[in-house]
N, C-alpha and C. Protein backbone atom coordinates (compact mmCIF):
# COMPACT_ATOMS: atom_id res chain seq x y z
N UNK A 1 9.44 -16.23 6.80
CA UNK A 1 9.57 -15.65 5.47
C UNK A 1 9.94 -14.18 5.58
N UNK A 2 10.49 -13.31 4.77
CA UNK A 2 10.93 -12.45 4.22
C UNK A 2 9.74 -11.47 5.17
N UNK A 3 8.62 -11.33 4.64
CA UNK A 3 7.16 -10.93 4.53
C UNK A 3 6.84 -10.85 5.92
N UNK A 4 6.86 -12.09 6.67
CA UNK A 4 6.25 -12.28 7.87
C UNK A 4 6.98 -11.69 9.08
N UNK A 5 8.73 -11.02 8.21
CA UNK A 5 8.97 -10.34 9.50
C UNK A 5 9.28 -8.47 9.17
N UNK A 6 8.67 -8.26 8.17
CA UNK A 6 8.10 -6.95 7.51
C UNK A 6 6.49 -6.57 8.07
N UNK A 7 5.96 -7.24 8.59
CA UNK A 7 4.68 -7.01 8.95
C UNK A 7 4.23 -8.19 10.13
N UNK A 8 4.38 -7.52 11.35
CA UNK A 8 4.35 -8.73 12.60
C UNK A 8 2.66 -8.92 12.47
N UNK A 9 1.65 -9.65 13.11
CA UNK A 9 0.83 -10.14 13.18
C UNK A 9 -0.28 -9.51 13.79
N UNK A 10 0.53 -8.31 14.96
CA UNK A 10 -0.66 -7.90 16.00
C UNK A 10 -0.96 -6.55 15.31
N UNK A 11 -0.82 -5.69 15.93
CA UNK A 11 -1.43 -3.92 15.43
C UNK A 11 -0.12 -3.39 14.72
N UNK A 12 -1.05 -2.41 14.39
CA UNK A 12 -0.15 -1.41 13.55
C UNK A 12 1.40 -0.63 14.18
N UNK A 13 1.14 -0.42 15.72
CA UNK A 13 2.06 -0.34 16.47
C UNK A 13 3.43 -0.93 16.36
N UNK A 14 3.02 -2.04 16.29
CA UNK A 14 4.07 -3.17 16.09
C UNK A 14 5.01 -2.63 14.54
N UNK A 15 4.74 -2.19 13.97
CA UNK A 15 4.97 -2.38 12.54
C UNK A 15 5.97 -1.00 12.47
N UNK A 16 5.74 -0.35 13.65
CA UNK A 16 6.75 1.00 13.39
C UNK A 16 8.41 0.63 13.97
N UNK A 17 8.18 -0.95 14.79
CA UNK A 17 9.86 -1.28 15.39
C UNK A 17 10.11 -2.60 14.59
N UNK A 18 9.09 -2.76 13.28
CA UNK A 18 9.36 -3.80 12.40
C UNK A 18 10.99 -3.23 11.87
N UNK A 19 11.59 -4.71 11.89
CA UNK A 19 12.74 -4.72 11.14
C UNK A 19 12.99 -4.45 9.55
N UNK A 20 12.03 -4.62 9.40
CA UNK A 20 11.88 -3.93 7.63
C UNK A 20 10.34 -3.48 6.76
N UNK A 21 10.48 -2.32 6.61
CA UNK A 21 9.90 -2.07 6.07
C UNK A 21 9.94 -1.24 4.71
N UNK A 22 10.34 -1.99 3.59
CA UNK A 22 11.04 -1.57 2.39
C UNK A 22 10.38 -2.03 1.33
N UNK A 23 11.12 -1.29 0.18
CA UNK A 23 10.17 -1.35 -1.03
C UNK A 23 9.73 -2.92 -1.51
N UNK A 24 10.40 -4.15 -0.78
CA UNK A 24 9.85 -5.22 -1.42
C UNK A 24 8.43 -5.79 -0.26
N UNK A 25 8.40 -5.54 0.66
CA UNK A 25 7.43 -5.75 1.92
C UNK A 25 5.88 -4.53 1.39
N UNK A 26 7.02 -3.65 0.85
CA UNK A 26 5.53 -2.55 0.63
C UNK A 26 4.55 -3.04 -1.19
N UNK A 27 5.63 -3.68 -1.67
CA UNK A 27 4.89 -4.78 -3.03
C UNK A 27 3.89 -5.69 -2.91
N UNK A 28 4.58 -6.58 -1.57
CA UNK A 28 3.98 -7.46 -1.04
C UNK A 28 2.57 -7.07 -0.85
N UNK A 29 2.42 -6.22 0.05
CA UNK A 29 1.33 -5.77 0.61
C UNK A 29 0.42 -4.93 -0.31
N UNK A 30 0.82 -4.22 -1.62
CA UNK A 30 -0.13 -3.59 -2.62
C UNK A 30 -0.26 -4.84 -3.18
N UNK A 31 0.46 -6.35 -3.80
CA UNK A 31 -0.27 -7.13 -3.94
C UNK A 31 -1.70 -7.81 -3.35
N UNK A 32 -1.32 -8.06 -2.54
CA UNK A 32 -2.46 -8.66 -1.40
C UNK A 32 -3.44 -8.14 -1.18
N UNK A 33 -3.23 -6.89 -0.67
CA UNK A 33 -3.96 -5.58 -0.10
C UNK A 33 -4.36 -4.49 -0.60
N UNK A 34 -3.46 -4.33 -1.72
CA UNK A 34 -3.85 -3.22 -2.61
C UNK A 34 -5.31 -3.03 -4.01
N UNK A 35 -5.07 -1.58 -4.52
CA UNK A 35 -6.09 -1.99 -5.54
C UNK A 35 -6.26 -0.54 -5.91
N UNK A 36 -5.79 -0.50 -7.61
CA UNK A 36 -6.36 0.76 -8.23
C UNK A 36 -7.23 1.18 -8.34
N UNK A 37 -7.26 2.32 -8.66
CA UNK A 37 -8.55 3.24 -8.63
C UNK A 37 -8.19 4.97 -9.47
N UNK A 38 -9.08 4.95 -9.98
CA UNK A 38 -8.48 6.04 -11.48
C UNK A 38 -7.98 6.84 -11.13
N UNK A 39 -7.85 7.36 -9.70
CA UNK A 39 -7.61 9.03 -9.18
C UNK A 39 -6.26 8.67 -7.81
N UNK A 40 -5.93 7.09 -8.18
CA UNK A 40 -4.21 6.68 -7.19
C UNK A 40 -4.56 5.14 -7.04
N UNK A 41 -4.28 5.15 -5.31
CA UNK A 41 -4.11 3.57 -5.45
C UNK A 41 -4.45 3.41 -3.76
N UNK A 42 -5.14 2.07 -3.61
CA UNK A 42 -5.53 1.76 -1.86
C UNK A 42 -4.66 0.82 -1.38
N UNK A 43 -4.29 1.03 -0.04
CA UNK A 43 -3.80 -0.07 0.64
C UNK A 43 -4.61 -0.36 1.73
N UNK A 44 -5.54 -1.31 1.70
CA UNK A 44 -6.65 -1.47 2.50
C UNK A 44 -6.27 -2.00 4.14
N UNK A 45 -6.91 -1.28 5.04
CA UNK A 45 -6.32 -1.18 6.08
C UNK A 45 -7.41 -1.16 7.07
N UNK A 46 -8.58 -1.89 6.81
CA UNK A 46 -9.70 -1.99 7.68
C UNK A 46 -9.71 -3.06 8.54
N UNK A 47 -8.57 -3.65 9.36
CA UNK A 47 -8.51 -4.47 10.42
C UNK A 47 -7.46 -3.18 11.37
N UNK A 48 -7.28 -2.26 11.12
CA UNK A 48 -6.52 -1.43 11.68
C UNK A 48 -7.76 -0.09 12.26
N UNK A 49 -7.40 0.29 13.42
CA UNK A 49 -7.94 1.72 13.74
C UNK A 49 -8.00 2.96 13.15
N UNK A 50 -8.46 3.84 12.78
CA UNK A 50 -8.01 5.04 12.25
C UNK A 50 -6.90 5.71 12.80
N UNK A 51 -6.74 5.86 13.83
CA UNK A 51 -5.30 6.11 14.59
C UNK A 51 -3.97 5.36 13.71
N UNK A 52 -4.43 4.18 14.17
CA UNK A 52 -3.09 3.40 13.66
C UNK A 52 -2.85 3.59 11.96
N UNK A 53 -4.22 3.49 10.87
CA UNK A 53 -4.09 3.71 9.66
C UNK A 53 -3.14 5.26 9.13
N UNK A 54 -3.33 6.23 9.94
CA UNK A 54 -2.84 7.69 9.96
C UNK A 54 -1.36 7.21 10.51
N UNK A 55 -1.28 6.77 11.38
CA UNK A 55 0.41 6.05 11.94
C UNK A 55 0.89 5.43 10.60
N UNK A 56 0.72 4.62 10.00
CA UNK A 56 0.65 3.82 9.18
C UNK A 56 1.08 4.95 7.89
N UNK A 57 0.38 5.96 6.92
CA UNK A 57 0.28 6.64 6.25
C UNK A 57 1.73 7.60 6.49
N UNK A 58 1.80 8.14 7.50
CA UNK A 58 2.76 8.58 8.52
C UNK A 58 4.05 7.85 7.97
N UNK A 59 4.13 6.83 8.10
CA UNK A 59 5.10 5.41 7.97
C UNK A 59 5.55 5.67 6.72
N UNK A 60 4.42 5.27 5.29
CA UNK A 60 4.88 5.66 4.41
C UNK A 60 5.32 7.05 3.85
N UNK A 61 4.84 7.83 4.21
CA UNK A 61 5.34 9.15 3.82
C UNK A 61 7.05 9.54 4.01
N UNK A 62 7.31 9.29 5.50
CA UNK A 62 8.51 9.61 6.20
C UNK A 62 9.88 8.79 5.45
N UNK A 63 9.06 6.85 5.34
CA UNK A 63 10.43 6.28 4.94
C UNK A 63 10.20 6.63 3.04
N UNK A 64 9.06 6.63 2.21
CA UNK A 64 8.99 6.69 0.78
C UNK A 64 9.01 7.77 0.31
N UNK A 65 8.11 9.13 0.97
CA UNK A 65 7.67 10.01 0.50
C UNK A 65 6.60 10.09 -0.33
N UNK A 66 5.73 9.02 0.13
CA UNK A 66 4.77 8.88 -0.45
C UNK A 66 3.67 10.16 0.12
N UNK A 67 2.65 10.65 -0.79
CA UNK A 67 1.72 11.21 0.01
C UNK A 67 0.35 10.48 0.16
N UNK A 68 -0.24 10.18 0.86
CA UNK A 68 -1.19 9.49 1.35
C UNK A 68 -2.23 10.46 1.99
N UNK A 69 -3.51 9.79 2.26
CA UNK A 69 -4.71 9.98 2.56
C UNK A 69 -5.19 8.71 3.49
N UNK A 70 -5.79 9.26 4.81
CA UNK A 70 -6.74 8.23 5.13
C UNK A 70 -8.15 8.41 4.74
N UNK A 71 -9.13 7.31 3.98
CA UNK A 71 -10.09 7.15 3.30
C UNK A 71 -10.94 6.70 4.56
N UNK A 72 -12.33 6.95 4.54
CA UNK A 72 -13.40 6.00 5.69
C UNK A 72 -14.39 5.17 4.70
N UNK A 73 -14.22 4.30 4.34
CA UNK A 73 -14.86 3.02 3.63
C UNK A 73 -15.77 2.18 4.23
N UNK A 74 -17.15 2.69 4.67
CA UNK A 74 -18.15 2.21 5.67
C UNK A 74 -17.54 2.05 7.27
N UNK A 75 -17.12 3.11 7.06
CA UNK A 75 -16.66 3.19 9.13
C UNK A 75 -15.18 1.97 9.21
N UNK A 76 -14.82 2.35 8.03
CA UNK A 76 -12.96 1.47 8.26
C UNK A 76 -11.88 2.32 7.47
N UNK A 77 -10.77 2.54 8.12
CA UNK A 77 -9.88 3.27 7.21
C UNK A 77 -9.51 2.23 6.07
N UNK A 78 -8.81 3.36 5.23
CA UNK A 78 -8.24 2.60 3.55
C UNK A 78 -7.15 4.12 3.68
N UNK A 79 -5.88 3.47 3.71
CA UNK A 79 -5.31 4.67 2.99
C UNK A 79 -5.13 4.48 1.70
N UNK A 80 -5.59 5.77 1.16
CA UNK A 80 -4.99 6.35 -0.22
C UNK A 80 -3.86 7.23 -0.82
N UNK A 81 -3.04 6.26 -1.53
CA UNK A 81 -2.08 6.85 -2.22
C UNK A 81 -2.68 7.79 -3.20
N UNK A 82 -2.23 9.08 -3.14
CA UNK A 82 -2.74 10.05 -4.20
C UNK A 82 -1.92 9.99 -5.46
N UNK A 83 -2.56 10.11 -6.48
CA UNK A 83 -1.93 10.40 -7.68
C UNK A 83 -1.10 10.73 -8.46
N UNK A 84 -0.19 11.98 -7.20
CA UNK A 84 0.25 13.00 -7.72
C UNK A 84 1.52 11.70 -7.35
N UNK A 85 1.17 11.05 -6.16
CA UNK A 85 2.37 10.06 -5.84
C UNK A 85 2.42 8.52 -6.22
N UNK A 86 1.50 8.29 -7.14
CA UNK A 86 1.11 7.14 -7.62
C UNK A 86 2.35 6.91 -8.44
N UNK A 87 3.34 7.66 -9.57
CA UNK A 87 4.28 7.51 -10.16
C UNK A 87 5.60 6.86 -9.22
N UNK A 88 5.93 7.59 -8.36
CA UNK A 88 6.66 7.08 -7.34
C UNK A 88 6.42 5.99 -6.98
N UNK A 89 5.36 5.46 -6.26
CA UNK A 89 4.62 4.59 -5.81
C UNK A 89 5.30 3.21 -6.55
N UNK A 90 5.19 3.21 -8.02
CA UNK A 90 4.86 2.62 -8.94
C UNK A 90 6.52 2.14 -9.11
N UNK A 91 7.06 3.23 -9.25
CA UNK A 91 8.75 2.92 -9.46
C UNK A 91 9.56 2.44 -8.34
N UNK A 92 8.97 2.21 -6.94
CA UNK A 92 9.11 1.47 -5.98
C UNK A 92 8.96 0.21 -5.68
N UNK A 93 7.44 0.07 -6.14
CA UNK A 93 7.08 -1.46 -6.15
C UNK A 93 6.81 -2.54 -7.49
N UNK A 94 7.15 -1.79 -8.66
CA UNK A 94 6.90 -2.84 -9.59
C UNK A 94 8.33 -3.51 -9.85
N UNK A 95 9.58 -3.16 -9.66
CA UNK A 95 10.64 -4.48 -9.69
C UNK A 95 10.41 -5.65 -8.86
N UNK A 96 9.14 -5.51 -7.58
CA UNK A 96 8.77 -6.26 -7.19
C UNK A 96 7.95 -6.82 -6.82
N UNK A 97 6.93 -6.65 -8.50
CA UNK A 97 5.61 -7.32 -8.23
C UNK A 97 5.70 -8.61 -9.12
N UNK A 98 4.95 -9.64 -8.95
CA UNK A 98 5.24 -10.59 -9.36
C UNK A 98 3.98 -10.61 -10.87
N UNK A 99 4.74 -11.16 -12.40
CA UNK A 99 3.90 -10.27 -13.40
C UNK A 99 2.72 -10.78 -13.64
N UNK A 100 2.24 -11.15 -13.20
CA UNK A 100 0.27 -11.52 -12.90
C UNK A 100 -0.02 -10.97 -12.20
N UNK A 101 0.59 -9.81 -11.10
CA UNK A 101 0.12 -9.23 -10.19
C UNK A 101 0.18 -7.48 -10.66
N UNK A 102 0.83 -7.54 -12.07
CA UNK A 102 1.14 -6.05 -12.80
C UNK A 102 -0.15 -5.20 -12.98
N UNK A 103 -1.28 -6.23 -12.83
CA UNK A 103 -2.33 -5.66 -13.36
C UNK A 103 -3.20 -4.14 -12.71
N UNK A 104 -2.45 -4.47 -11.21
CA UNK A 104 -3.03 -3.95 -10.31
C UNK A 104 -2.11 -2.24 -10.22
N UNK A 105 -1.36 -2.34 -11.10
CA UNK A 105 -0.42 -1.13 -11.74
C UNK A 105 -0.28 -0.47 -13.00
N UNK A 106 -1.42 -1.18 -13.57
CA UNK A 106 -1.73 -0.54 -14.77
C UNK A 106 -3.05 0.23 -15.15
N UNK A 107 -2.89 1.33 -15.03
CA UNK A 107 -4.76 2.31 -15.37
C UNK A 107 -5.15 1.48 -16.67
N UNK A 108 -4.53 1.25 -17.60
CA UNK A 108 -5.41 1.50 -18.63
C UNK A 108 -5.39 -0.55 -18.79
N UNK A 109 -5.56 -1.36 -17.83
CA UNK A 109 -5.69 -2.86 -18.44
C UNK A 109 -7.46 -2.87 -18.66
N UNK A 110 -8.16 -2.43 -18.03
CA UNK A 110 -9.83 -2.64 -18.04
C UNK A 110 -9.92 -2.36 -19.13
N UNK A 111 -9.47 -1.42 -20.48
CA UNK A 111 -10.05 -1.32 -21.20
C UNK A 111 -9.28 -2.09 -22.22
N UNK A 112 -8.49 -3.01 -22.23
CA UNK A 112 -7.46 -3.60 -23.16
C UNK A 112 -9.07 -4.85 -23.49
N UNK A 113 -8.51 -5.44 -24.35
CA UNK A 113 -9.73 -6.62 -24.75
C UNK A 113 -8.72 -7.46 -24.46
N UNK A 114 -9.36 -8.66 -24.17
CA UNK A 114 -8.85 -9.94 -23.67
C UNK A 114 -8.41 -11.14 -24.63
């Protein structure tokens, strides 16, 4: 699949001579992996080292320009997308989120009534 050769299987290492790593692989993965939060957005990354999560952050910054943060979430990294780059963020990956998965891109759905 598309997916499975955007993100190889072993470490984070691997993922810097991945053949793609682009705005529809980086959707993928705020689907799955991701998750708002009032002050940006996580891409949870606690099967990864802190080394590799900062590699990783690194990754996005250089190819998106995203600005990022590594987070310690009970002794596991989480990078955090900051805020200021959450707009960007957003205009990257929502042509390719799938729309049951929009939710996870919208601040204000918690308070919508159902």
């Amino acid at each position: 699949t598309h997916l499975g050769h955007s993100f190889p299987t072993r470490r984070s290492s691997d993922l810097l001579g991945a053949p793609v790593l682009d705005d529809v692989a980086l959707a993928y993965w705020a689907m799955d992996d991701g998750g708002l939060v009032p002050s940006g957005f996580y891409l949870h990354t606690k099967g990864f080292t802190f080394n590799e999560a900062y590699t990783l952050a690194g990754l996005l910054h250089y190819k998106f320009g995203l600005v990022c943060t590594i987070q310690n979430h009970d002794s596991q990294p989480v990078i955090y997308i900051t805020a200021g780059s959450f707009p960007l963020f957003v205009s990257l990956v929502k042509p390719h989120f799938h729309r049951q998965m929009l939710y996870k891109l919208d601040r204000y759905q918690e308070s919508r009534p159902l």
